[in-house]
PDB file of N, CA and C in Angstrom:
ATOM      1  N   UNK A   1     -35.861 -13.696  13.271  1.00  0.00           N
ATOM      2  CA  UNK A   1     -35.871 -13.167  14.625  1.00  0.00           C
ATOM      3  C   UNK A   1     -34.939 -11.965  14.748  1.00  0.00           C
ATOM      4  N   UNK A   2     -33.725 -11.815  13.971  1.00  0.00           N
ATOM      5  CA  UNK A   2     -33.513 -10.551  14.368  1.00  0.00           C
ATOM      6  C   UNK A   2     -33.531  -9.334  13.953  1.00  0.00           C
ATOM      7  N   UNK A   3     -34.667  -9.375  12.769  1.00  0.00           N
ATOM      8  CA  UNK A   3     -35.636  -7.936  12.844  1.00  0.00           C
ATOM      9  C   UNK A   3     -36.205  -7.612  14.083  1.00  0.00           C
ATOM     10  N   UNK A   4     -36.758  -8.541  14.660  1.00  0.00           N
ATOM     11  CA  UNK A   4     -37.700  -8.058  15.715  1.00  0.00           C
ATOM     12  C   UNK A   4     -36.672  -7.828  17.120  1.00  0.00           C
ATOM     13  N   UNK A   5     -35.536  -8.109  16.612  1.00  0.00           N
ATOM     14  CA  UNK A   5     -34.555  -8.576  18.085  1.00  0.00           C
ATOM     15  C   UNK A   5     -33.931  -6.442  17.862  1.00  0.00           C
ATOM     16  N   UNK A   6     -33.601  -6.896  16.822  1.00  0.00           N
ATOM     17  CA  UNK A   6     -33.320  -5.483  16.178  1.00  0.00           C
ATOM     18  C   UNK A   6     -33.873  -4.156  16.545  1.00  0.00           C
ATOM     19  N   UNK A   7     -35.427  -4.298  15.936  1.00  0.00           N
ATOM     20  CA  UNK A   7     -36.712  -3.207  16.240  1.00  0.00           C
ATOM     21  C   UNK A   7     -36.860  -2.928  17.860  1.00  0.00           C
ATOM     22  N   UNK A   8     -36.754  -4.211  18.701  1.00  0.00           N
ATOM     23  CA  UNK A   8     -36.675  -3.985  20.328  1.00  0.00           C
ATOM     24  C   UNK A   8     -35.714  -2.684  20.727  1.00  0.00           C
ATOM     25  N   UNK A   9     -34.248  -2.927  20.168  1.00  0.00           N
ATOM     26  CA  UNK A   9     -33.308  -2.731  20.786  1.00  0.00           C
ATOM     27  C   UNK A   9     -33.741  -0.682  19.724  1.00  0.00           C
ATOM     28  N   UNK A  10     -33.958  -1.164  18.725  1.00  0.00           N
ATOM     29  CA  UNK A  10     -34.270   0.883  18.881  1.00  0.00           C
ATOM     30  C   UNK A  10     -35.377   1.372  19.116  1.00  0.00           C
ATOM     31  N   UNK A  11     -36.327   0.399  19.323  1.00  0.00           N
ATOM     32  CA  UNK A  11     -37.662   1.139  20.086  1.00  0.00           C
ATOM     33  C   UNK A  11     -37.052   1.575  21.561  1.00  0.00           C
ATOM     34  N   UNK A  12     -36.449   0.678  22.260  1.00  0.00           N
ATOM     35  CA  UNK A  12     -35.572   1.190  23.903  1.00  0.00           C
ATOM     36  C   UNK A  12     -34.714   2.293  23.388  1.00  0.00           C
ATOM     37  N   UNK A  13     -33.880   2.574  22.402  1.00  0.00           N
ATOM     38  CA  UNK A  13     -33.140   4.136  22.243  1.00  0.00           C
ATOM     39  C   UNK A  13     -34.028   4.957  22.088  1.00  0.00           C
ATOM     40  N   UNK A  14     -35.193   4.902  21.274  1.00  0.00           N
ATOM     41  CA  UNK A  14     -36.418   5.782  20.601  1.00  0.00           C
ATOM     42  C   UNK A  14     -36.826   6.398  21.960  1.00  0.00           C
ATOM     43  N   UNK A  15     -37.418   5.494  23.017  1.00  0.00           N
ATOM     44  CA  UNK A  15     -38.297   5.565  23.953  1.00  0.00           C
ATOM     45  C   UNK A  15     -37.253   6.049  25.171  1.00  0.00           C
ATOM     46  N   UNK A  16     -36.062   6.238  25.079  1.00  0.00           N
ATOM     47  CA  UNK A  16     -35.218   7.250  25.705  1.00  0.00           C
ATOM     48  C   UNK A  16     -35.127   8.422  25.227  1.00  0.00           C
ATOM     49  N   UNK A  17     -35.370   8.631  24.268  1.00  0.00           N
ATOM     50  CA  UNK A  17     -34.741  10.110  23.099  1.00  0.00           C
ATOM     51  C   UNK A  17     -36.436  10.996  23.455  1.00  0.00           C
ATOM     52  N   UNK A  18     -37.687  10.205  23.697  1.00  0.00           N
ATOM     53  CA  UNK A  18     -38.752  10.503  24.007  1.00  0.00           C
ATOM     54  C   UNK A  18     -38.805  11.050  24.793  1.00  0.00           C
ATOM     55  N   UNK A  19     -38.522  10.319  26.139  1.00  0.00           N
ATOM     56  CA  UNK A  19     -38.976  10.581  27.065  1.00  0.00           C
ATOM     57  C   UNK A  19     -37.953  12.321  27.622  1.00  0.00           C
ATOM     58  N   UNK A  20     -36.705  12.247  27.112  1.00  0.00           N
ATOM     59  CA  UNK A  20     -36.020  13.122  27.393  1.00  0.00           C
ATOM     60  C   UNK A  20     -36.340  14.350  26.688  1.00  0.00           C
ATOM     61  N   UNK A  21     -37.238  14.346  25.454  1.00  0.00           N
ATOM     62  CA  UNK A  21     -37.849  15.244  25.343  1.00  0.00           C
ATOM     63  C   UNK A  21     -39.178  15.524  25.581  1.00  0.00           C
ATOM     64  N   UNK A  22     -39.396  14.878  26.118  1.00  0.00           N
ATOM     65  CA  UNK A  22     -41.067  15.376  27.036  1.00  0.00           C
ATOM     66  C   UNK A  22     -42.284  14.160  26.352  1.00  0.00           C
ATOM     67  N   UNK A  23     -42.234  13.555  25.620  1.00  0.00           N
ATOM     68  CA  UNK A  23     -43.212  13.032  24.959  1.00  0.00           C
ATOM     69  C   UNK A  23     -43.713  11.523  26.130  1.00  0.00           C
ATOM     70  N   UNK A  24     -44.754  11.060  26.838  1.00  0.00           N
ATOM     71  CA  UNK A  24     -44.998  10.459  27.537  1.00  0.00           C
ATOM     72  C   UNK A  24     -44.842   8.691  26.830  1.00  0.00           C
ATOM     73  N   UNK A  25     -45.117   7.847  27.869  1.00  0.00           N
ATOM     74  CA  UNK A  25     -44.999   7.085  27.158  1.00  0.00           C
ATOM     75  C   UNK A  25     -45.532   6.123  26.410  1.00  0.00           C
ATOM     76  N   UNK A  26     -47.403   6.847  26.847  1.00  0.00           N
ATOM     77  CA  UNK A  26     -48.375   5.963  25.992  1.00  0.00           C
ATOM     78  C   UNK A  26     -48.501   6.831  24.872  1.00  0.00           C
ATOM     79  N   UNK A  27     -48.034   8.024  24.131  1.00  0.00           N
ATOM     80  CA  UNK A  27     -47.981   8.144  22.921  1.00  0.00           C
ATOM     81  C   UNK A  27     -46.980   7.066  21.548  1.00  0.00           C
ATOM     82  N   UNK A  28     -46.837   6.068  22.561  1.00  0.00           N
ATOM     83  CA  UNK A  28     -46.300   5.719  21.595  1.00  0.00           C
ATOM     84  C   UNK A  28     -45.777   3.723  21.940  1.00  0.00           C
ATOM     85  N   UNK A  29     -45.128   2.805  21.495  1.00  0.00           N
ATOM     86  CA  UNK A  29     -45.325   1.359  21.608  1.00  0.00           C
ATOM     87  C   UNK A  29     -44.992   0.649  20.637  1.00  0.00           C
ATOM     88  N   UNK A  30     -44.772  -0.323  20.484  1.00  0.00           N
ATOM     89  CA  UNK A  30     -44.192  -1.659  19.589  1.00  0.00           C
ATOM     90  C   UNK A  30     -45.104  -2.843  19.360  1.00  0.00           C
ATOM     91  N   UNK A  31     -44.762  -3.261  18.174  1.00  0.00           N
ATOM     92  CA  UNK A  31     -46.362  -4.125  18.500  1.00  0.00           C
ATOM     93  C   UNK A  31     -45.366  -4.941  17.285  1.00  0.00           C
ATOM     94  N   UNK A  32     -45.265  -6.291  17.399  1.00  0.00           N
ATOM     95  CA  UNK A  32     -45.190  -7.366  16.366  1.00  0.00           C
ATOM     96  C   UNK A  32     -46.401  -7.868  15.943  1.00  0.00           C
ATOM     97  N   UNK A  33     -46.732  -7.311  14.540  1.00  0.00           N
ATOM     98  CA  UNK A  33     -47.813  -7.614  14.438  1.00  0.00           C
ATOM     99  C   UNK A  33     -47.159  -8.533  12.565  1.00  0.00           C
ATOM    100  N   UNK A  34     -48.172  -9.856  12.116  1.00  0.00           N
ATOM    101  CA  UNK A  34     -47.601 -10.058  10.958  1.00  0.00           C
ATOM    102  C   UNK A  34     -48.312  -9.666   9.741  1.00  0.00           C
ATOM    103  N   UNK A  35     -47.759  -9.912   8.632  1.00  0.00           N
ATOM    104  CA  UNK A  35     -48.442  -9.161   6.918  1.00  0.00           C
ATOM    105  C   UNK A  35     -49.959 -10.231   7.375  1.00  0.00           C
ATOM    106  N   UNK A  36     -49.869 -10.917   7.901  1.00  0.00           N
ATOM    107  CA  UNK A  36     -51.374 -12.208   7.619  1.00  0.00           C
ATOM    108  C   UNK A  36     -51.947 -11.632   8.410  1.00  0.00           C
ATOM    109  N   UNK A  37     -51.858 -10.748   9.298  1.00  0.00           N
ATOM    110  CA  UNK A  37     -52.479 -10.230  10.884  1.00  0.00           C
ATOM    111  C   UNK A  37     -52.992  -8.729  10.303  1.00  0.00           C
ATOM    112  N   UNK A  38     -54.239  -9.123   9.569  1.00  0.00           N
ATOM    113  CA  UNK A  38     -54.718  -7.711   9.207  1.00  0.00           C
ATOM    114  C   UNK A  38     -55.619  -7.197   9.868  1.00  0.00           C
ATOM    115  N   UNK A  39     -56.473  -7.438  10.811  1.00  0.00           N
ATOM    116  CA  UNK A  39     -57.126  -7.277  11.762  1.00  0.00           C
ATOM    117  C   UNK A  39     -56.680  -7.092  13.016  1.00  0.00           C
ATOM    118  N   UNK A  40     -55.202  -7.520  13.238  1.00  0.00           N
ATOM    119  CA  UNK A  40     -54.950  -7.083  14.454  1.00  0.00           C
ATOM    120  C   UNK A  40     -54.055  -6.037  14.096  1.00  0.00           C
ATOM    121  N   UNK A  41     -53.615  -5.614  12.755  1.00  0.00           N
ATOM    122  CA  UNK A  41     -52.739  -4.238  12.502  1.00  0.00           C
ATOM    123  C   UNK A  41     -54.538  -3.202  12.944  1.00  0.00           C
ATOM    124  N   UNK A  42     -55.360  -3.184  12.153  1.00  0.00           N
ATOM    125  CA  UNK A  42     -56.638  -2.313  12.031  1.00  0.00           C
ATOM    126  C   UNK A  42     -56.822  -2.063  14.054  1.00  0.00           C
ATOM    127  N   UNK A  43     -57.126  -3.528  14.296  1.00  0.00           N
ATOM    128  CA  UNK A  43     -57.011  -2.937  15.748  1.00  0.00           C
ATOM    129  C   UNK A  43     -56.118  -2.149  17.188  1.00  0.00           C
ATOM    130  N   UNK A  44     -54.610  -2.161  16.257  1.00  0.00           N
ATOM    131  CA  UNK A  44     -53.728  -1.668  16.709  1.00  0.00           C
ATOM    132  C   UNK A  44     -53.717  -0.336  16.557  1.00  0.00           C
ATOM    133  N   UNK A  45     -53.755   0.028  15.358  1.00  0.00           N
ATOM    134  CA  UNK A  45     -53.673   1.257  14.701  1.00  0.00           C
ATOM    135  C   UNK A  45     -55.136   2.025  15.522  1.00  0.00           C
ATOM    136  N   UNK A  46     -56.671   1.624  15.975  1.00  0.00           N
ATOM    137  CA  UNK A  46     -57.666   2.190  15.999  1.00  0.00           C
ATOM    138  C   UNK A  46     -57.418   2.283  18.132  1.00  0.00           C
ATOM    139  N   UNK A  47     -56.754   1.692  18.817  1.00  0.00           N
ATOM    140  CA  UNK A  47     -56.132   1.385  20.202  1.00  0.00           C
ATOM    141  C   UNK A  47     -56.102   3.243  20.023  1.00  0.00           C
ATOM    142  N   UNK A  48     -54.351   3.103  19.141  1.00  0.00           N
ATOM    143  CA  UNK A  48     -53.171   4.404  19.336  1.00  0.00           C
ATOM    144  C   UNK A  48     -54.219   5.324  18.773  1.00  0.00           C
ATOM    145  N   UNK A  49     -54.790   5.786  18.137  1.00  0.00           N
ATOM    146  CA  UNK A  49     -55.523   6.533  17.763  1.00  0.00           C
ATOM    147  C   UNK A  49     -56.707   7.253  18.966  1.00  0.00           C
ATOM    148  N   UNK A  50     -57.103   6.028  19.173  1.00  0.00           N
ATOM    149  CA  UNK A  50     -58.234   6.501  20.826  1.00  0.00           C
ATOM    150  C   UNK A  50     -57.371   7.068  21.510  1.00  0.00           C
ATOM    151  N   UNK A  51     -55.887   6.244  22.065  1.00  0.00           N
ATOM    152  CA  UNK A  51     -55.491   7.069  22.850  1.00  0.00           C
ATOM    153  C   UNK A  51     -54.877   7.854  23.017  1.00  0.00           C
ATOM    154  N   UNK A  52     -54.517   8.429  21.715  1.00  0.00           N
ATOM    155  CA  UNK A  52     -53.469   9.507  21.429  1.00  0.00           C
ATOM    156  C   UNK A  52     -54.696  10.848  21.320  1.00  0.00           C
ATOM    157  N   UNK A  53     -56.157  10.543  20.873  1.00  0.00           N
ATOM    158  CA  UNK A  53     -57.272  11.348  20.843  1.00  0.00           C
ATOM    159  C   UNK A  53     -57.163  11.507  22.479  1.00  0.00           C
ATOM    160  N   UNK A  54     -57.242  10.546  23.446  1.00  0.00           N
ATOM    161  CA  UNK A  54     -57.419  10.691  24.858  1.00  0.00           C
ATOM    162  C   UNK A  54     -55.991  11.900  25.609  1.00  0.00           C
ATOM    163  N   UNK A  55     -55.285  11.897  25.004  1.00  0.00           N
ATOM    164  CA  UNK A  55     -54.246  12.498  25.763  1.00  0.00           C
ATOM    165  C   UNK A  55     -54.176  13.803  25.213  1.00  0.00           C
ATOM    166  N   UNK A  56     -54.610  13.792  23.879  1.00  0.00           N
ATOM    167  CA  UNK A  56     -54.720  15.682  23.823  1.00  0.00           C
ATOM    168  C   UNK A  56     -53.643  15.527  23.011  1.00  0.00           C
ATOM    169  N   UNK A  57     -53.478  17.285  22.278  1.00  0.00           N
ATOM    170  CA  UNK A  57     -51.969  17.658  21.757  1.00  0.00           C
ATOM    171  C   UNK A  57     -50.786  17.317  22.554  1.00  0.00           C
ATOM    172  N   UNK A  58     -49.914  16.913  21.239  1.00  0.00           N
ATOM    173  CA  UNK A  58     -48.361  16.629  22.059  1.00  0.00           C
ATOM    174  C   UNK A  58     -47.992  17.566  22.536  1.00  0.00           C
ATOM    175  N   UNK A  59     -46.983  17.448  23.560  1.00  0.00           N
ATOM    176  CA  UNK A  59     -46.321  18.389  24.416  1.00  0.00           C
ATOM    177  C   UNK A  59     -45.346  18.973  23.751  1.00  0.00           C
ATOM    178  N   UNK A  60     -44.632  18.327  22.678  1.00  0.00           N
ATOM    179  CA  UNK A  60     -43.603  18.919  21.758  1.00  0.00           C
ATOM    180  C   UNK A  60     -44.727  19.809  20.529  1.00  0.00           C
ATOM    181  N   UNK A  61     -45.807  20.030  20.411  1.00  0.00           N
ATOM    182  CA  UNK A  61     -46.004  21.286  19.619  1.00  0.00           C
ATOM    183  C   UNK A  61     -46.388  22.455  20.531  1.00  0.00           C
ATOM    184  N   UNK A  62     -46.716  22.271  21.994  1.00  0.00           N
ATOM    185  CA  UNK A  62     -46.537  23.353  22.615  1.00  0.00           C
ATOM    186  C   UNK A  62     -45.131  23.619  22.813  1.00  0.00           C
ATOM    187  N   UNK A  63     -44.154  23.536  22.823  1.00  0.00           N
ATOM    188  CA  UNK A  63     -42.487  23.792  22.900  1.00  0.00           C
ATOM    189  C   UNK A  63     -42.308  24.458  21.404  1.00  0.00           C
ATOM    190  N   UNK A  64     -43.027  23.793  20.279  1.00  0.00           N
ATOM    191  CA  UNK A  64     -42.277  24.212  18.957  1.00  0.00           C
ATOM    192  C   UNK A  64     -43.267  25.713  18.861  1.00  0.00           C
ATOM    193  N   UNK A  65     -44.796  25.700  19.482  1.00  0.00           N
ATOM    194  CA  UNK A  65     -45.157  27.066  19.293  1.00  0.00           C
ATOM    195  C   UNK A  65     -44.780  28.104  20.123  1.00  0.00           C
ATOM    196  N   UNK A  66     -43.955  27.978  21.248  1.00  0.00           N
ATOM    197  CA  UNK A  66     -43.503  29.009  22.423  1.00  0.00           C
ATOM    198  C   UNK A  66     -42.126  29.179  20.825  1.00  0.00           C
ATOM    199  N   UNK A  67     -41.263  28.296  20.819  1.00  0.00           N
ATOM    200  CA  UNK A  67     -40.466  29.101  19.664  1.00  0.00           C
ATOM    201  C   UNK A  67     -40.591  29.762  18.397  1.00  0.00           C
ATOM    202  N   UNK A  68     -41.981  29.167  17.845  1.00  0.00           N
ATOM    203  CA  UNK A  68     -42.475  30.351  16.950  1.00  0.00           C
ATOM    204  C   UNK A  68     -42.904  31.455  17.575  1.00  0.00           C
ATOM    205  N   UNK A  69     -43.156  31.927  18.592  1.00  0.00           N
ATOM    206  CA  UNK A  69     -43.610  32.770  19.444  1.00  0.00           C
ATOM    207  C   UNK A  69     -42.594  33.640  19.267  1.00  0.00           C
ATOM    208  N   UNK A  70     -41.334  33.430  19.560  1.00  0.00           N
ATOM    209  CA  UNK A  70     -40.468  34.272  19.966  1.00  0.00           C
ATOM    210  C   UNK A  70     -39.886  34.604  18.835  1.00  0.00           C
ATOM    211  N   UNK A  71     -40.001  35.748  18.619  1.00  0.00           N
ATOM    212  CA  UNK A  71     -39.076  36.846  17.312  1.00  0.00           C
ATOM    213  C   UNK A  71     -37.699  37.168  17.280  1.00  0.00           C
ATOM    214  N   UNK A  72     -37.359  36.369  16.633  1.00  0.00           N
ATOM    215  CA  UNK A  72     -35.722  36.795  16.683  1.00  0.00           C
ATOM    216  C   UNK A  72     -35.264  37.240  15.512  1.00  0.00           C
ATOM    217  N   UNK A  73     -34.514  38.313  16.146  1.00  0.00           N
ATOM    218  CA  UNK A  73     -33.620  38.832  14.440  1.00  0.00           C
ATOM    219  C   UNK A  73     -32.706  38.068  13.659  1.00  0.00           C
ATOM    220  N   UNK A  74     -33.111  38.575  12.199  1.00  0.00           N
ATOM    221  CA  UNK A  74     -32.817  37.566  11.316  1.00  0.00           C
ATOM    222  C   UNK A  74     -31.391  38.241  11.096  1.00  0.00           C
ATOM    223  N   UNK A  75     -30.347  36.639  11.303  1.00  0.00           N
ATOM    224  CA  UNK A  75     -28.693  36.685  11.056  1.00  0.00           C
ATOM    225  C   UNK A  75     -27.869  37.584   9.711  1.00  0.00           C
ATOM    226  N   UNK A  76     -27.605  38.353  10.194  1.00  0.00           N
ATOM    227  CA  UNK A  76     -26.927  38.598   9.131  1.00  0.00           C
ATOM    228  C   UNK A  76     -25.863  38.268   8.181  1.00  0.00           C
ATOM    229  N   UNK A  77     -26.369  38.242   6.905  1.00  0.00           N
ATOM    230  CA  UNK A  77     -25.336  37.390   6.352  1.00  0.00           C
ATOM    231  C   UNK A  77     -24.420  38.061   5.359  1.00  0.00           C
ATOM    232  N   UNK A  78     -23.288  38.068   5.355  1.00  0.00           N
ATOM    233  CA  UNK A  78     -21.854  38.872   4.168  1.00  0.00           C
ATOM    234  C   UNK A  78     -22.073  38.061   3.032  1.00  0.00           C
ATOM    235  N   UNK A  79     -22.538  38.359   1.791  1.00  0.00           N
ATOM    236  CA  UNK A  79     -22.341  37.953   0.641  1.00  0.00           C
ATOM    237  C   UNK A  79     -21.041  37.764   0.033  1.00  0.00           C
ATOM    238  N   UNK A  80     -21.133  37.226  -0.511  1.00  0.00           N
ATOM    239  CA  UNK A  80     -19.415  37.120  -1.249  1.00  0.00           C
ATOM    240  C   UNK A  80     -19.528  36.875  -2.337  1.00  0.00           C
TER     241      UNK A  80
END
């Protein structure tokens, strides 16, 4: 039990660190699922998939392409 007591307690830090950067909160979830539970991993995995297809691109690669966007001069550096 306290893997899973464990996994709770940083999926709740994860799903703060998320949300504060923009990422909603059905991209993402916890699921105790066991090694004998192979059909309900397949159906878990095929859920997040529909609905991560349903919600479109993440909001964090529109943020990471506005900063490739922007040209900045490259630092200069003193050799030594």
């Amino acid at each position: 039990m306290f893997g899973a007591r464990r996994a709770a307690e940083n999926y709740e830090k994860t799903s703060k660190t998320l949300h504060i950067a923009g990422v909603e909160k059905e991209r993402y979830r916890i699921e105790r699922i066991s090694a004998a539970e192979s059909l309900k991993f397949a159906t878990v995995v095929t859920e997040m998939i529909n609905q991560i297809k349903k919600l479109g691109p993440s909001p964090l690669n529109k943020k990471s392409q506005i900063a490739n966007d922007v040209q900045l001069e490259p630092a200069l550096v003193e050799e030594t």
